[in-house]
N, C-alpha and C. Protein backbone atom coordinates (compact mmCIF):
# COMPACT_ATOMS: atom_id res chain seq x y z
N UNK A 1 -12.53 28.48 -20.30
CA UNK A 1 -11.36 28.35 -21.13
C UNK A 1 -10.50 29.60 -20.96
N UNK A 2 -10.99 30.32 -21.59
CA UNK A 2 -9.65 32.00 -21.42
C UNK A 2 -11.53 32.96 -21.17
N UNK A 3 -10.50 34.03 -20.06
CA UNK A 3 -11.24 35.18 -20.15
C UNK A 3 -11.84 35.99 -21.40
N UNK A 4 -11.17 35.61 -22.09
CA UNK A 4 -11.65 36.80 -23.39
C UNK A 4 -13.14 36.43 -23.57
N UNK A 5 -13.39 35.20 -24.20
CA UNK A 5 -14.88 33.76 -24.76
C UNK A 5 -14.70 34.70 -26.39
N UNK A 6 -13.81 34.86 -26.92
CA UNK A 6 -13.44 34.81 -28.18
C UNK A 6 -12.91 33.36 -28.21
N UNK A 7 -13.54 32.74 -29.46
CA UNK A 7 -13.54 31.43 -30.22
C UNK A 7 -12.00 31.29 -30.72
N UNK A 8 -11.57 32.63 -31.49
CA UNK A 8 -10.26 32.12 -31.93
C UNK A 8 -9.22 32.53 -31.56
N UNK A 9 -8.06 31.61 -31.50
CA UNK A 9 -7.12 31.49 -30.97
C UNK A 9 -5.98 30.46 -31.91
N UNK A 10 -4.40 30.81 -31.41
CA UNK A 10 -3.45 30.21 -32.20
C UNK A 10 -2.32 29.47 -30.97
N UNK A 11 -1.62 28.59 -31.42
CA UNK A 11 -0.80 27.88 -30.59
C UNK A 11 0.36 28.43 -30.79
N UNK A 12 0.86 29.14 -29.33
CA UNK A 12 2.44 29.87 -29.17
C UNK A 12 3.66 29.07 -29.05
N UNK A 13 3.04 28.08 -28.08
CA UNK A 13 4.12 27.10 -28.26
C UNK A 13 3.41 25.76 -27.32
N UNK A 14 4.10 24.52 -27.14
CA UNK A 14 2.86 23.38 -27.21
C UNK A 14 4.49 22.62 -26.69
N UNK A 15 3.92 22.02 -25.90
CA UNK A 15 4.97 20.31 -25.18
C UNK A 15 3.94 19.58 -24.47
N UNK A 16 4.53 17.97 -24.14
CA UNK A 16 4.22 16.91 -23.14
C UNK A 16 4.01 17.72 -21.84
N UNK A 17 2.92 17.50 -21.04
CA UNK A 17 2.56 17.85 -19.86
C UNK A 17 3.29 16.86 -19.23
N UNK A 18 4.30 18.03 -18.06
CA UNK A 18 4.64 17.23 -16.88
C UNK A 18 4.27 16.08 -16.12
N UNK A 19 2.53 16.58 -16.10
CA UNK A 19 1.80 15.56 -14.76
C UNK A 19 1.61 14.38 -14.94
N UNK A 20 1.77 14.46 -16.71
CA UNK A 20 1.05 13.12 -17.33
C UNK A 20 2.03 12.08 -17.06
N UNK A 21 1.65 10.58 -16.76
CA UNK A 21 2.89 9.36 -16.79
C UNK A 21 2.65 9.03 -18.02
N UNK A 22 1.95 8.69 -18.90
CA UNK A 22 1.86 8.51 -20.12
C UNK A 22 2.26 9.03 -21.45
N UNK A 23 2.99 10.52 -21.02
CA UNK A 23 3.31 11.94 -22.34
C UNK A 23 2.00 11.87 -23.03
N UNK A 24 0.70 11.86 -22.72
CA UNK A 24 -0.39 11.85 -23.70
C UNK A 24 -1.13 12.79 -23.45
N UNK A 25 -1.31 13.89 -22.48
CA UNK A 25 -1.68 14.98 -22.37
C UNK A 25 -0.65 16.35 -22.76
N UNK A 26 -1.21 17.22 -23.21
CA UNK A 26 -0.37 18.15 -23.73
C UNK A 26 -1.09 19.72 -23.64
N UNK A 27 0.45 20.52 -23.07
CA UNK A 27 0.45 21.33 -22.33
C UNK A 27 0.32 22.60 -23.67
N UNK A 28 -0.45 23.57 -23.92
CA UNK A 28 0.03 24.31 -25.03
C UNK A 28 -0.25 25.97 -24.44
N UNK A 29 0.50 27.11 -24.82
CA UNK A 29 0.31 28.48 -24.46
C UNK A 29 -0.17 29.06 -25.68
N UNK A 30 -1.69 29.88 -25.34
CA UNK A 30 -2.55 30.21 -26.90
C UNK A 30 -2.43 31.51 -26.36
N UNK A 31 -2.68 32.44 -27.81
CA UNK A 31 -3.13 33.22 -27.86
C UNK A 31 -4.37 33.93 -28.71
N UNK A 32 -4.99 34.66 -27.84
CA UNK A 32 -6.43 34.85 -28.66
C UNK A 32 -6.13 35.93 -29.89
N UNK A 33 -6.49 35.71 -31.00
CA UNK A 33 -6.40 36.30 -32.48
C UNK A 33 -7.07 38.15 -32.16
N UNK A 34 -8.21 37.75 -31.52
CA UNK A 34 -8.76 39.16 -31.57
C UNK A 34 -8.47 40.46 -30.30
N UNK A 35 -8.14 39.64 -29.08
CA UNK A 35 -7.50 40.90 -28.03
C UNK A 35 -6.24 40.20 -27.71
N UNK A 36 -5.55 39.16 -28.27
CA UNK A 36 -3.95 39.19 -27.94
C UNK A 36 -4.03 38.38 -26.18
N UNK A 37 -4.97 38.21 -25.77
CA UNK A 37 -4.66 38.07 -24.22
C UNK A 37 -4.29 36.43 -24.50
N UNK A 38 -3.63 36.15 -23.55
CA UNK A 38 -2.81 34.91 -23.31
C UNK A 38 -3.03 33.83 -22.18
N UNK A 39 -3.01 32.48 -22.47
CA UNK A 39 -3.84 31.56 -21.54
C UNK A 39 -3.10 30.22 -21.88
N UNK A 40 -3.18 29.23 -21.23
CA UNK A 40 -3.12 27.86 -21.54
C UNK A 40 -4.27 27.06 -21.17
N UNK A 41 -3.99 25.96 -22.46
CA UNK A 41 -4.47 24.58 -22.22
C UNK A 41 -3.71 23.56 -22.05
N UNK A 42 -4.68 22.46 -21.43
CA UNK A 42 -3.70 21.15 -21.27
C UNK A 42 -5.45 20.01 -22.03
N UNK A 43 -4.37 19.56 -22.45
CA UNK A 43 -5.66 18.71 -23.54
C UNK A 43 -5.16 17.00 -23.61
N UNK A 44 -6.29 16.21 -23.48
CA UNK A 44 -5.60 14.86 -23.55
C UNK A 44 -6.15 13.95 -24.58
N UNK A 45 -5.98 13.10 -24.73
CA UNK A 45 -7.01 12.23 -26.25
C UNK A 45 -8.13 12.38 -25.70
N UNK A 46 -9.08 12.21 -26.66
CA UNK A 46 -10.58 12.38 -26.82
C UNK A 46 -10.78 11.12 -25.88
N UNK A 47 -10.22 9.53 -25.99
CA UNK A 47 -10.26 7.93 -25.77
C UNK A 47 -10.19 8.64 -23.88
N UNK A 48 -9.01 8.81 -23.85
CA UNK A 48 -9.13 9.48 -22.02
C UNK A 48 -9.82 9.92 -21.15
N UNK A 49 -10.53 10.77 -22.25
CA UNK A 49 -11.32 11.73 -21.58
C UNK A 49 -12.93 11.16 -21.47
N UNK A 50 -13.43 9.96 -22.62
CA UNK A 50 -14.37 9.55 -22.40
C UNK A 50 -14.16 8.37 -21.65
N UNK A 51 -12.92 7.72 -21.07
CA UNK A 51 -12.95 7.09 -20.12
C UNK A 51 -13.41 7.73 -18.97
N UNK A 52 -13.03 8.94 -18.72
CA UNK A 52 -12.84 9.90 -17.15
C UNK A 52 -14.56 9.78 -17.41
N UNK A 53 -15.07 10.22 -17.91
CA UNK A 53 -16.59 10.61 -18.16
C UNK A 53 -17.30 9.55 -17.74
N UNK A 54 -16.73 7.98 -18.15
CA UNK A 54 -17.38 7.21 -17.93
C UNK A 54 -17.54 6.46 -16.07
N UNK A 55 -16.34 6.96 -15.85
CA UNK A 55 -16.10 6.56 -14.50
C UNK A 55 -17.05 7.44 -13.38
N UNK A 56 -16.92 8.65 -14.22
CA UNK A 56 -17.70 9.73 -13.24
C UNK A 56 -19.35 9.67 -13.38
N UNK A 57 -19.52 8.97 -14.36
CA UNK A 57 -21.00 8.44 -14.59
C UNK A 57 -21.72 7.59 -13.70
N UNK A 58 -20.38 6.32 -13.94
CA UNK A 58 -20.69 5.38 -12.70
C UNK A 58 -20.60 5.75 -11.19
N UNK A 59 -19.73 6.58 -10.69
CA UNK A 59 -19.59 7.04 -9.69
C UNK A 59 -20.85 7.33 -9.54
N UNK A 60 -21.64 8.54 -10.28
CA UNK A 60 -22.81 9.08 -9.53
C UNK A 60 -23.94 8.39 -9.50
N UNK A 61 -23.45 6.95 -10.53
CA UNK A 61 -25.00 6.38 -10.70
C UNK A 61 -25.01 5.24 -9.26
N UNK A 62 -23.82 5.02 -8.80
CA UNK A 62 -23.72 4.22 -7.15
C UNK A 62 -24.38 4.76 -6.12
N UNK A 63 -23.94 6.75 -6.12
CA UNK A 63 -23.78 7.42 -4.81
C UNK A 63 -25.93 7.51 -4.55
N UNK A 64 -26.41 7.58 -6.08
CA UNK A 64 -26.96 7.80 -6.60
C UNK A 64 -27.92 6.56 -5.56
N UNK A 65 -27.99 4.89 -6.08
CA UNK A 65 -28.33 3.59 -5.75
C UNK A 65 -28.27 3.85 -4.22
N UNK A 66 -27.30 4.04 -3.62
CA UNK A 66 -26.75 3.96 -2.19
C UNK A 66 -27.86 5.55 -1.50
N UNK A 67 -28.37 6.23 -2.25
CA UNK A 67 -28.82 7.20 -1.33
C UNK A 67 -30.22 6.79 -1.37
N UNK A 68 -30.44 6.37 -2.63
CA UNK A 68 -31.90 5.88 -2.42
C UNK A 68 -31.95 4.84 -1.45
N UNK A 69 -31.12 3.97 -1.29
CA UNK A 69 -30.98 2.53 -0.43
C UNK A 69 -31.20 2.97 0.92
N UNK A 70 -30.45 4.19 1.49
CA UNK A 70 -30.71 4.87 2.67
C UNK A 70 -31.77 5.88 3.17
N UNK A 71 -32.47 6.05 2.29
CA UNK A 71 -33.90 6.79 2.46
C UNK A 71 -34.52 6.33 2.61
N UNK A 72 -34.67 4.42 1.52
CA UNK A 72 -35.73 3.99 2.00
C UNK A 72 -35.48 2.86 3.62
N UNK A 73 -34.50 2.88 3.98
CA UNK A 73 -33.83 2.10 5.26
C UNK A 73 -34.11 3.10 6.14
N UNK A 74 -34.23 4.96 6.35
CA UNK A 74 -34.66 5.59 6.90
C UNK A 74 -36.01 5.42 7.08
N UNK A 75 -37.06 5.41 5.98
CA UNK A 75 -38.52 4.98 5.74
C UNK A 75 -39.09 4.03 6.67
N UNK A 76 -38.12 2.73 6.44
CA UNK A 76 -38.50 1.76 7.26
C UNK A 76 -38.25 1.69 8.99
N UNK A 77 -37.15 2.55 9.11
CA UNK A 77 -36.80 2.56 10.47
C UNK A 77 -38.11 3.33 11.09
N UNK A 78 -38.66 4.83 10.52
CA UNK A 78 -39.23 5.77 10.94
C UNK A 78 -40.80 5.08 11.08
N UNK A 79 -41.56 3.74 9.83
CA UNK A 79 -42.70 2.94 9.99
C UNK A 79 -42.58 2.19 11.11
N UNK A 80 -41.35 1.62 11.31
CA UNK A 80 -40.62 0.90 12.66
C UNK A 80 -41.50 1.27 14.11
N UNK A 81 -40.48 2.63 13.84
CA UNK A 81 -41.24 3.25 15.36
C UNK A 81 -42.36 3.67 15.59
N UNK A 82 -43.05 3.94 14.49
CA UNK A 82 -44.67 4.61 14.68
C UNK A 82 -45.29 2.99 15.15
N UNK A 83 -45.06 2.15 14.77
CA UNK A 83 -45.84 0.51 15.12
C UNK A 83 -46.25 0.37 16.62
């Protein structure tokens, strides 16, 4: 998050993120309460973000299916040739 890993912090100023097509992520410039140092976030609904999570779940649980699928297709090739 920010260099400092001090917890608190206040909002300097806050708008719609550019990148977003939706205006539902939002761009804000904080500053930390206890050394003043300065950072941004970009933050999007909670609903978004456990979509992203969910996709990246599935992603690894495929790459995941597909590597085992090829180890054991390696297995069989390698019983193959010892025959």
């Amino acid at each position: 998050m920010n260099e400092c890993d001090h917890l608190s912090s206040k909002v300097i100023d806050s708008r719609p993120a550019e990148s977003d097509q939706d205006n539902q992520a939002v761009w804000r410039r904080r500053e930390c309460l206890e050394c003043k140092q300065r950072y941004n976030t970009w933050e999007i609904p909670e609903t978004e973000y456990r979509d992203y999570l969910d996709s990246k779940r599935t992603l690894a649980s495929m790459l995941n299916g597909l590597t085992a699928i090829l180890t054991q297709a390696g297995r069989l090739e390698e019983s193959d040739q010892e025959s």
